[in-house]
N, C-alpha and C. Protein backbone atom coordinates (compact mmCIF):
# COMPACT_ATOMS: atom_id res chain seq x y z
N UNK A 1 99.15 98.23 104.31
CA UNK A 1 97.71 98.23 104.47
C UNK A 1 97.23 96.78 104.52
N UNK A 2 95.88 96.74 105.23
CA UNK A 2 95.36 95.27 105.62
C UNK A 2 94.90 94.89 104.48
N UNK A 3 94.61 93.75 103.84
CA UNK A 3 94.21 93.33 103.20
C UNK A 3 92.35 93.38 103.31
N UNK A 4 91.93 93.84 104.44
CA UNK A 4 90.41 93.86 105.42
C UNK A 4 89.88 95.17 104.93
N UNK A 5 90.83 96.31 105.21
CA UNK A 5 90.49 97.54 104.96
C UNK A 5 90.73 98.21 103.64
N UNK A 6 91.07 96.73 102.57
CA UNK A 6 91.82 97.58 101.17
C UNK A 6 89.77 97.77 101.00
N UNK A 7 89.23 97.49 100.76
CA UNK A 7 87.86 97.89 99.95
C UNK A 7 86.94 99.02 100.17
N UNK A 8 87.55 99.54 101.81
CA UNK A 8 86.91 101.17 102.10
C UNK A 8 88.01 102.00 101.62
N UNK A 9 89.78 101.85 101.19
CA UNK A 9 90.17 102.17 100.72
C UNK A 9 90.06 102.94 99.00
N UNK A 10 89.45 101.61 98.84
CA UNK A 10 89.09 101.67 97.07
C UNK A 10 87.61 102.84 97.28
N UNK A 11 86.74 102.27 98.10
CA UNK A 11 85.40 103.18 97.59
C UNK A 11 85.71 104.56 98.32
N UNK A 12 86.65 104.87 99.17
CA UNK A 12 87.29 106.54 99.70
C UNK A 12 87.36 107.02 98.55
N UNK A 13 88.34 106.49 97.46
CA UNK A 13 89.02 106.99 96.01
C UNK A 13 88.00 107.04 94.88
N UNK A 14 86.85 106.42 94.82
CA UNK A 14 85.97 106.38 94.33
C UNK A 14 84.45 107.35 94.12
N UNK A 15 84.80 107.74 95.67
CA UNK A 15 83.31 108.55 95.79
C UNK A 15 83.87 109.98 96.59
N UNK A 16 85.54 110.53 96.28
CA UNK A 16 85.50 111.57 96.28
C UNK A 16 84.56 112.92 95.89
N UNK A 17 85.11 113.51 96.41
CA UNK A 17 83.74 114.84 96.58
C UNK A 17 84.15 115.38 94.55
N UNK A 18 85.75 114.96 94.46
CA UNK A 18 85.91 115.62 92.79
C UNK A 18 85.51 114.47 91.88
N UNK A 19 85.47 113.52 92.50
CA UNK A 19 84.62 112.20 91.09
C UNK A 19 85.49 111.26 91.46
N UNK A 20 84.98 109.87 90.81
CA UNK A 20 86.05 109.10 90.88
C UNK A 20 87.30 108.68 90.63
N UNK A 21 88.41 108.63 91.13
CA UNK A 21 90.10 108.56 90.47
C UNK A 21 90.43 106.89 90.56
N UNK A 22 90.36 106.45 89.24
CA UNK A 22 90.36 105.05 89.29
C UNK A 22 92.10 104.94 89.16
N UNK A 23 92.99 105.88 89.19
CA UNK A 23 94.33 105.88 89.36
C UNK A 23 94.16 105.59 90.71
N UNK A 24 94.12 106.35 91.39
CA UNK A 24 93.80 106.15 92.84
C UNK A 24 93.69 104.93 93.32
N UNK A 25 92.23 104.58 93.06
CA UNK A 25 91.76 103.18 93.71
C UNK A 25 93.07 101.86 93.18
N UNK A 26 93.04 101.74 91.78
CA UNK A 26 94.31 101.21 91.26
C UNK A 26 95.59 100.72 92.38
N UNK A 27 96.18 102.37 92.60
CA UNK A 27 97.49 102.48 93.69
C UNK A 27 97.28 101.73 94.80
N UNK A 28 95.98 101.74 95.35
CA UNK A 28 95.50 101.34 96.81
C UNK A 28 95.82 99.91 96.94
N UNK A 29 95.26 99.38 95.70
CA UNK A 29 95.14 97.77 95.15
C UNK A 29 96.89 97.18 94.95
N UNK A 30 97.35 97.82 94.44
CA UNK A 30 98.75 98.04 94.39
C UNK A 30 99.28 97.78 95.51
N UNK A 31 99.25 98.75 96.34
CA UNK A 31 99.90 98.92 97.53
C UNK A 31 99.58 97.60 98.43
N UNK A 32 98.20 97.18 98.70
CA UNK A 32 97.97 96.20 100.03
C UNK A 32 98.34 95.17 99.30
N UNK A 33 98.49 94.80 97.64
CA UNK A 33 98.90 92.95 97.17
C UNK A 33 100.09 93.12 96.96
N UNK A 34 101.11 94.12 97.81
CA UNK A 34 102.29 94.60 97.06
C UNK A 34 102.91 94.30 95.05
N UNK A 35 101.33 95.15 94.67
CA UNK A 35 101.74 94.50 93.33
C UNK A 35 102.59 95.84 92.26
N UNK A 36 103.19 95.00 91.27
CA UNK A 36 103.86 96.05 90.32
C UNK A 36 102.96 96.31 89.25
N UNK A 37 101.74 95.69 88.90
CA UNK A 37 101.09 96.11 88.00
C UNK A 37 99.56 95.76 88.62
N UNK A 38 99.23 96.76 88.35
CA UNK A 38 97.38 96.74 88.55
C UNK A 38 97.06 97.30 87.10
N UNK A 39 95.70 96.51 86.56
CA UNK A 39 95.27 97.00 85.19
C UNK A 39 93.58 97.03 85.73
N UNK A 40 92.76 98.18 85.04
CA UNK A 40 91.23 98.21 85.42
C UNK A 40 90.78 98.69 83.83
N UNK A 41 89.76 97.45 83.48
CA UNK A 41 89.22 97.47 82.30
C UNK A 41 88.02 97.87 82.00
N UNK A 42 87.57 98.38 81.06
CA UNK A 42 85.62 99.06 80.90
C UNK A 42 85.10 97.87 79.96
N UNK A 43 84.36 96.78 79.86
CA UNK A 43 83.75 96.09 79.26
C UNK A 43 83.05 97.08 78.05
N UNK A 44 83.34 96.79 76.94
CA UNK A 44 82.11 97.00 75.77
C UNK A 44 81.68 96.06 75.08
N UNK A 45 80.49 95.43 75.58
CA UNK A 45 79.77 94.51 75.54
C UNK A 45 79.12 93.74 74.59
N UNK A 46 79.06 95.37 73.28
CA UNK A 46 78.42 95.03 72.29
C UNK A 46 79.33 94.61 71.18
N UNK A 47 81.10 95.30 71.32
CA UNK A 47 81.97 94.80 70.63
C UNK A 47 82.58 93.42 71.26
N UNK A 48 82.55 93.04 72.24
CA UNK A 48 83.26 91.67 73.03
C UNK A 48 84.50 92.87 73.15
N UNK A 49 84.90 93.35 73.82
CA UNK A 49 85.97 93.94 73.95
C UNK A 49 85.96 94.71 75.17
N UNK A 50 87.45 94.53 76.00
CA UNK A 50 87.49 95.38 77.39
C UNK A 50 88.45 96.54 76.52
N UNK A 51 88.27 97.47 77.37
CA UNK A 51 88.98 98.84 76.87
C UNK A 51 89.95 99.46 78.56
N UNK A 52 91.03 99.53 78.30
CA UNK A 52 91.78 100.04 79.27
C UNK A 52 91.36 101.69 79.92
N UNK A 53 90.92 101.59 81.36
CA UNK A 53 90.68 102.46 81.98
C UNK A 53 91.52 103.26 82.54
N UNK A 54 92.26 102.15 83.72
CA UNK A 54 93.78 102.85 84.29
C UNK A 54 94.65 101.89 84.48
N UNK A 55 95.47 102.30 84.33
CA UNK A 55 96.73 100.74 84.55
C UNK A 55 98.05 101.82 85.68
N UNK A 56 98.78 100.87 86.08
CA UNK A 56 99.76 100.68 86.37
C UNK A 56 100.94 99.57 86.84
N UNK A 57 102.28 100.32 85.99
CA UNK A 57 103.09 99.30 86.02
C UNK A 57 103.65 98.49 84.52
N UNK A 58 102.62 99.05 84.10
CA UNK A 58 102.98 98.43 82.75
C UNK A 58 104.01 98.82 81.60
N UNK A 59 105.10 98.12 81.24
CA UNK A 59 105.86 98.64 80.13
C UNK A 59 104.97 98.95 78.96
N UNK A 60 105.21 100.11 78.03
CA UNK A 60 104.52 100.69 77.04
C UNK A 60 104.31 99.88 75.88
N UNK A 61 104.69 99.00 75.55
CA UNK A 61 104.37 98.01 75.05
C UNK A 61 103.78 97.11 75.41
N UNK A 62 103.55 97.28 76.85
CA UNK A 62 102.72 95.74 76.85
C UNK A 62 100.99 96.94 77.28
N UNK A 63 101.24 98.12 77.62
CA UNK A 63 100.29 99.03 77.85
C UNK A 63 99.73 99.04 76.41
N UNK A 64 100.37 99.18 74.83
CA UNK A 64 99.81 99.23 74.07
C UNK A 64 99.38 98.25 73.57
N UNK A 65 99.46 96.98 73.91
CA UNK A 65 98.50 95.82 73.23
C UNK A 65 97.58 95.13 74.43
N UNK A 66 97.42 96.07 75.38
CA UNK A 66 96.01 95.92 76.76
C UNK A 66 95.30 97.00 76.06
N UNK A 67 95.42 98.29 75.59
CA UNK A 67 94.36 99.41 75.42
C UNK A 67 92.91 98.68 74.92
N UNK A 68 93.20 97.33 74.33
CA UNK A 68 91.98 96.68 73.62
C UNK A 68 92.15 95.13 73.79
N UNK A 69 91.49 94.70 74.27
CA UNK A 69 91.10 93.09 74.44
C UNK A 69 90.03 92.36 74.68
N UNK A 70 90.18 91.59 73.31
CA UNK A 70 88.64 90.78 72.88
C UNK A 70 88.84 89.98 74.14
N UNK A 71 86.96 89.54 74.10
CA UNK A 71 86.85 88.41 75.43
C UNK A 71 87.28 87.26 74.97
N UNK A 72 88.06 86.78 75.71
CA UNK A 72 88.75 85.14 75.63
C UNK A 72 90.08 85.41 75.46
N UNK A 73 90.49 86.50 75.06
CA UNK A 73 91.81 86.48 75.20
C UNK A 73 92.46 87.22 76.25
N UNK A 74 93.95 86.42 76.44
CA UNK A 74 94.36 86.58 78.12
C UNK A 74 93.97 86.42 78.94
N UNK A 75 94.69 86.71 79.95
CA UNK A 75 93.72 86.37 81.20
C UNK A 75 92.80 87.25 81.93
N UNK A 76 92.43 88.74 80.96
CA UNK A 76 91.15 89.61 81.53
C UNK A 76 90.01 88.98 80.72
N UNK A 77 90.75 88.52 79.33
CA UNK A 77 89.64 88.36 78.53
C UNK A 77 89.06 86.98 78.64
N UNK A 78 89.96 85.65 79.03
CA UNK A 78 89.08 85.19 79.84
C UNK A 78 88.65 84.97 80.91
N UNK A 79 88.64 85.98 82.18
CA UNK A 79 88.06 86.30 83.06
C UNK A 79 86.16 86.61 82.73
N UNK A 80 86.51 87.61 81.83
CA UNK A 80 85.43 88.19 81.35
C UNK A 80 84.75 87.05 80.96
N UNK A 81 85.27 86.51 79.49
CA UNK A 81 84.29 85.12 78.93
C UNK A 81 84.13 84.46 80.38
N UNK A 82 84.87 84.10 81.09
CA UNK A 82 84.23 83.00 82.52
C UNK A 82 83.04 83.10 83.31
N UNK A 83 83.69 84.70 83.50
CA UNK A 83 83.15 85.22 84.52
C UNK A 83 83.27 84.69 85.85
N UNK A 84 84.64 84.50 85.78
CA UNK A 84 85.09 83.98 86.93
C UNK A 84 86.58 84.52 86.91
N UNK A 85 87.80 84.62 88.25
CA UNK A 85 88.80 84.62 88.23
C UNK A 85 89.82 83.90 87.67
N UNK A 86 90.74 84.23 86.78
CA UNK A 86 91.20 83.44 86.55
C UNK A 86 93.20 83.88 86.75
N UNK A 87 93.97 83.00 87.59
CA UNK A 87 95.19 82.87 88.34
C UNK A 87 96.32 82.21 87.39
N UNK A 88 97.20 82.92 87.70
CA UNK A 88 98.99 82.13 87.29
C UNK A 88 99.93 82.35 88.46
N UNK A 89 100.28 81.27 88.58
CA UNK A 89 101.42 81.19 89.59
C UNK A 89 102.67 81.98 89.23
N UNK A 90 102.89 81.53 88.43
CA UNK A 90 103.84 82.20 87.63
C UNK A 90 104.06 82.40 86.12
N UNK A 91 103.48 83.74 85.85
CA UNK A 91 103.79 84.07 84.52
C UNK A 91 104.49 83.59 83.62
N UNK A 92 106.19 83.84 84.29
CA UNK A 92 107.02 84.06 83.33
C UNK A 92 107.68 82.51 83.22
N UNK A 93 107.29 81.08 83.95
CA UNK A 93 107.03 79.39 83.38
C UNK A 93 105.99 79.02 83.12
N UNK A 94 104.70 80.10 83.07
CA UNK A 94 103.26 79.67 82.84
C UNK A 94 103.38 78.63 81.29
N UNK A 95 103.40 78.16 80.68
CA UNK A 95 103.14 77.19 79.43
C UNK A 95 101.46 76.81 79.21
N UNK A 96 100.51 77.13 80.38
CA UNK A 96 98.89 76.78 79.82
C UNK A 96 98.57 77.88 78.44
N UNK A 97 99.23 78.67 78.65
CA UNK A 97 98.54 79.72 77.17
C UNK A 97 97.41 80.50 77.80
N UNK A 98 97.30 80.42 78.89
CA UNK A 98 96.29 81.30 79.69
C UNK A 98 96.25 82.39 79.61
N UNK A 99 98.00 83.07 79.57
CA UNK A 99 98.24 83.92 79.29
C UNK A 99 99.20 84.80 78.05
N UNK A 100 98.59 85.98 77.31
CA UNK A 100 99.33 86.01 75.76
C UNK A 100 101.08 86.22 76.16
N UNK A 101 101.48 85.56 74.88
CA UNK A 101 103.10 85.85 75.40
C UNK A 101 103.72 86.94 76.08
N UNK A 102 103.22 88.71 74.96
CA UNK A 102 103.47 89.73 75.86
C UNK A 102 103.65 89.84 77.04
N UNK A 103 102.16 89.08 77.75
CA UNK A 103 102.30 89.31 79.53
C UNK A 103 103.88 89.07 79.71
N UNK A 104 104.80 87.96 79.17
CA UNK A 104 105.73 88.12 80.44
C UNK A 104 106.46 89.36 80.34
N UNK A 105 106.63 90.08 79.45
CA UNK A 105 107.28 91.60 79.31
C UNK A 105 107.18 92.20 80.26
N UNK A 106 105.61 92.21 81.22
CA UNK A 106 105.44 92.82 82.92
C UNK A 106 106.52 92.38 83.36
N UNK A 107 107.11 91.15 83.74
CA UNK A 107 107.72 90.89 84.60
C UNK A 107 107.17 90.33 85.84
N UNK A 108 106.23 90.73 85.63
CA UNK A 108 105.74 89.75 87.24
C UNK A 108 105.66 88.22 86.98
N UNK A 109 105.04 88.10 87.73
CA UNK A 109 104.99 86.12 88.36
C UNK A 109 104.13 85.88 88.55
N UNK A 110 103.28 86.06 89.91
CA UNK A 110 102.00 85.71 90.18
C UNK A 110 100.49 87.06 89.86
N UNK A 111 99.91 86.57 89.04
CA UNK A 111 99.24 87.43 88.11
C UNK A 111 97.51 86.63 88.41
N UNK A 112 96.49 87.93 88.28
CA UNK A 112 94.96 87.01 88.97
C UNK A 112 94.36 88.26 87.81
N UNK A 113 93.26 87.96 87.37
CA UNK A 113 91.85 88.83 86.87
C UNK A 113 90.49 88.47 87.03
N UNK A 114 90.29 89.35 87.62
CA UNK A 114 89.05 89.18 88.30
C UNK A 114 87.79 89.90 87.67
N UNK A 115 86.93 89.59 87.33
CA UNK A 115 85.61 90.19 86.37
C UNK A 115 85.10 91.10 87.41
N UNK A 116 84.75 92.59 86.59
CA UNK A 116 84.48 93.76 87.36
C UNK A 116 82.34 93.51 86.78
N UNK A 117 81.47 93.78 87.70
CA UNK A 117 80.56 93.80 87.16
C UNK A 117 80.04 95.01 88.16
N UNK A 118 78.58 95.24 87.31
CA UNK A 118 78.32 96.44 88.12
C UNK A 118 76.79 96.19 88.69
N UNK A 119 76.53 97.12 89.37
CA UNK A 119 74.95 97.21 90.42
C UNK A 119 74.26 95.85 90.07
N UNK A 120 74.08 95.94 88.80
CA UNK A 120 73.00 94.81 88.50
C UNK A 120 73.27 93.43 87.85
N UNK A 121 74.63 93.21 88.26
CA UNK A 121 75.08 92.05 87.88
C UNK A 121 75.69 91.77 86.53
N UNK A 122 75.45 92.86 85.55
CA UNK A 122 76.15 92.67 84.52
C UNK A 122 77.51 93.20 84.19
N UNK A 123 77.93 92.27 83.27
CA UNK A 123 79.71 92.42 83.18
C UNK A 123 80.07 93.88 82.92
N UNK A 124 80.90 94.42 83.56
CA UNK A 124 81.33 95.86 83.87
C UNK A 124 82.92 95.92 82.92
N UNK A 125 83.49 95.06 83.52
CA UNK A 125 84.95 95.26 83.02
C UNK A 125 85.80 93.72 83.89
N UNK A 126 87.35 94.26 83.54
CA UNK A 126 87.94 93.37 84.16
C UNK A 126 88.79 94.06 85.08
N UNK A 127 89.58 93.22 86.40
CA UNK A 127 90.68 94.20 87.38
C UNK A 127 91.52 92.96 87.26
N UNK A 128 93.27 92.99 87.64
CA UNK A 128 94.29 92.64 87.32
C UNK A 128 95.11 93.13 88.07
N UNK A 129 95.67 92.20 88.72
CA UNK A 129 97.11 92.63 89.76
C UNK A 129 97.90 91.42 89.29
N UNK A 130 99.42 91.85 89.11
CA UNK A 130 100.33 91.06 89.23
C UNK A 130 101.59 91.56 89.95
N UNK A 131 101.83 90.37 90.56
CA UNK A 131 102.67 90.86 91.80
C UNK A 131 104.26 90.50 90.98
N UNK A 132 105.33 90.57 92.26
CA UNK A 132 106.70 90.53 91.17
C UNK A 132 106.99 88.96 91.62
N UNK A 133 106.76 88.10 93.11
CA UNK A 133 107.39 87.08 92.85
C UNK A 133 106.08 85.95 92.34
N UNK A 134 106.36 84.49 92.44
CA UNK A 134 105.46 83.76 92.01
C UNK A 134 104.63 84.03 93.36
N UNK A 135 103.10 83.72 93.15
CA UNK A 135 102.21 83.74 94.25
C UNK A 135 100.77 82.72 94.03
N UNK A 136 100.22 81.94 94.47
CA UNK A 136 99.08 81.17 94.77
C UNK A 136 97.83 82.18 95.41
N UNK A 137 96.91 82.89 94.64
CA UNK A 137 96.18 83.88 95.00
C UNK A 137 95.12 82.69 95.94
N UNK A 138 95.07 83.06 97.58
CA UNK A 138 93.57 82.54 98.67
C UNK A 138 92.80 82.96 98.03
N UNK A 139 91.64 82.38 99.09
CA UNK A 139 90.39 82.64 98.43
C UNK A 139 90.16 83.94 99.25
N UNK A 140 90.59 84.27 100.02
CA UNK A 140 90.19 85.35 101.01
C UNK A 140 91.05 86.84 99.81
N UNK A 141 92.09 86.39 99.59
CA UNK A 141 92.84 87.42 98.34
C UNK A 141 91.45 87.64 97.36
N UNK A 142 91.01 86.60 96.77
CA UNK A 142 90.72 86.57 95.77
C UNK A 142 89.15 87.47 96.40
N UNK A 143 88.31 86.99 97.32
CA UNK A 143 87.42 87.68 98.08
C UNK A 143 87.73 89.03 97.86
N UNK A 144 88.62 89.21 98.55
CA UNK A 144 88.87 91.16 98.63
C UNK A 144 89.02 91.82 97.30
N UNK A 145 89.49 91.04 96.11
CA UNK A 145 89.29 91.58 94.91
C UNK A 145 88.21 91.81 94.57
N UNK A 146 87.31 90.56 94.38
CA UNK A 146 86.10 90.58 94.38
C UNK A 146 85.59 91.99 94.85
N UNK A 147 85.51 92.11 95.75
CA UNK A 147 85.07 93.05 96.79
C UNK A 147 85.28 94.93 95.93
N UNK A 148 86.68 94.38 95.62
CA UNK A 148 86.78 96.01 95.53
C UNK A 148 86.21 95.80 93.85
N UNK A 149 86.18 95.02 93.17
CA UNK A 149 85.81 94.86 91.70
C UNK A 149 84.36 95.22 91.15
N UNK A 150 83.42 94.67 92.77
CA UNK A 150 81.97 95.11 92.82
C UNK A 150 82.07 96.94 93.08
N UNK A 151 82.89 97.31 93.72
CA UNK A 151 83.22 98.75 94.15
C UNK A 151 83.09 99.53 92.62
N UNK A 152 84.37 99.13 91.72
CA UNK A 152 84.91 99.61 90.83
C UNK A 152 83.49 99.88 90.02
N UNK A 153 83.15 98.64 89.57
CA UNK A 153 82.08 98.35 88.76
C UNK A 153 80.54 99.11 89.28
N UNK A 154 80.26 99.77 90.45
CA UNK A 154 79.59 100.87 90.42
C UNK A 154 79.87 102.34 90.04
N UNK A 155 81.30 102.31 89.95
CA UNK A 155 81.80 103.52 88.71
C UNK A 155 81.81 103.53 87.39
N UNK A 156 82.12 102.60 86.71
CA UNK A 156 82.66 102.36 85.30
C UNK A 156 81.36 102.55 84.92
């Protein structure tokens, strides 16, 4: 899949006639960044805390210490505090601390989170792809996340 057409992809899965399947949209995201893990987070705003929506890819251990993440930590949580994207080339020589040790347990390499917000501009959640080799996320990558993140974030 194009990287052009992943965001009518995501809102197809979204505004099914049975509700939204954020597994779904997830896979889609998956599929066009050929990634092994996609994670989609629900902001709760009043605790500082994202709460795991749908993931995939994730070993169960590293699934059980995502179910909850304060803002600033990792790289959803500080996505969220940024409110901006925030990128690793590679995970598993990353040394900034950007990201918590767990992450390298995924296994991937090149890893991005992107702040999910919704209709009215406020913080929604976070989205997360990490792919398996190292990768330098474009801005046009990073665009189409964007893109489908504004999508997401009129569901959540």
């Amino acid at each position: 899949m194009a990287l052009a057409s992943l965001p009518s992809s995501v809102e197809a899965a979204l505004t099914s006639s049975s509700g939204p399947s954020f597994d779904l949209a997830i896979e889609e995201i998956a599929t066009a960044f050929g990634a092994v893990t996609v994670t989609l987070h629900r902001a709760d705003n009043d605790e500082s805390v994202l709460l795991m929506v749908a993931s995939k890819g994730l070993p169960p251990p590293v699934a059980a210490v995502t179910e909850r993440i304060r803002f600033g930590k990792g790289m959803a949580g500080l996505c969220v505090q940024r409110r901006e994207p925030v990128t690793v080339c590679n995970l598993q020589s990353d040394s900034s601390g950007v990201a918590k040790p767990s992450a390298k347990l995924t296994g991937v390499e090149g890893a991005i989170a992107v702040p999910v917000f919704d209709e009215g501009g406020r913080l929604a959640g976070a989205l997360g792809v990490g792919k398996p080799g190292a990768h330098d996320y474009t801005d046009d990558e990073k665009a189409t996340l964007a893109s489908c993140a504004a999508l997401l974030g009129k569901s959540l």
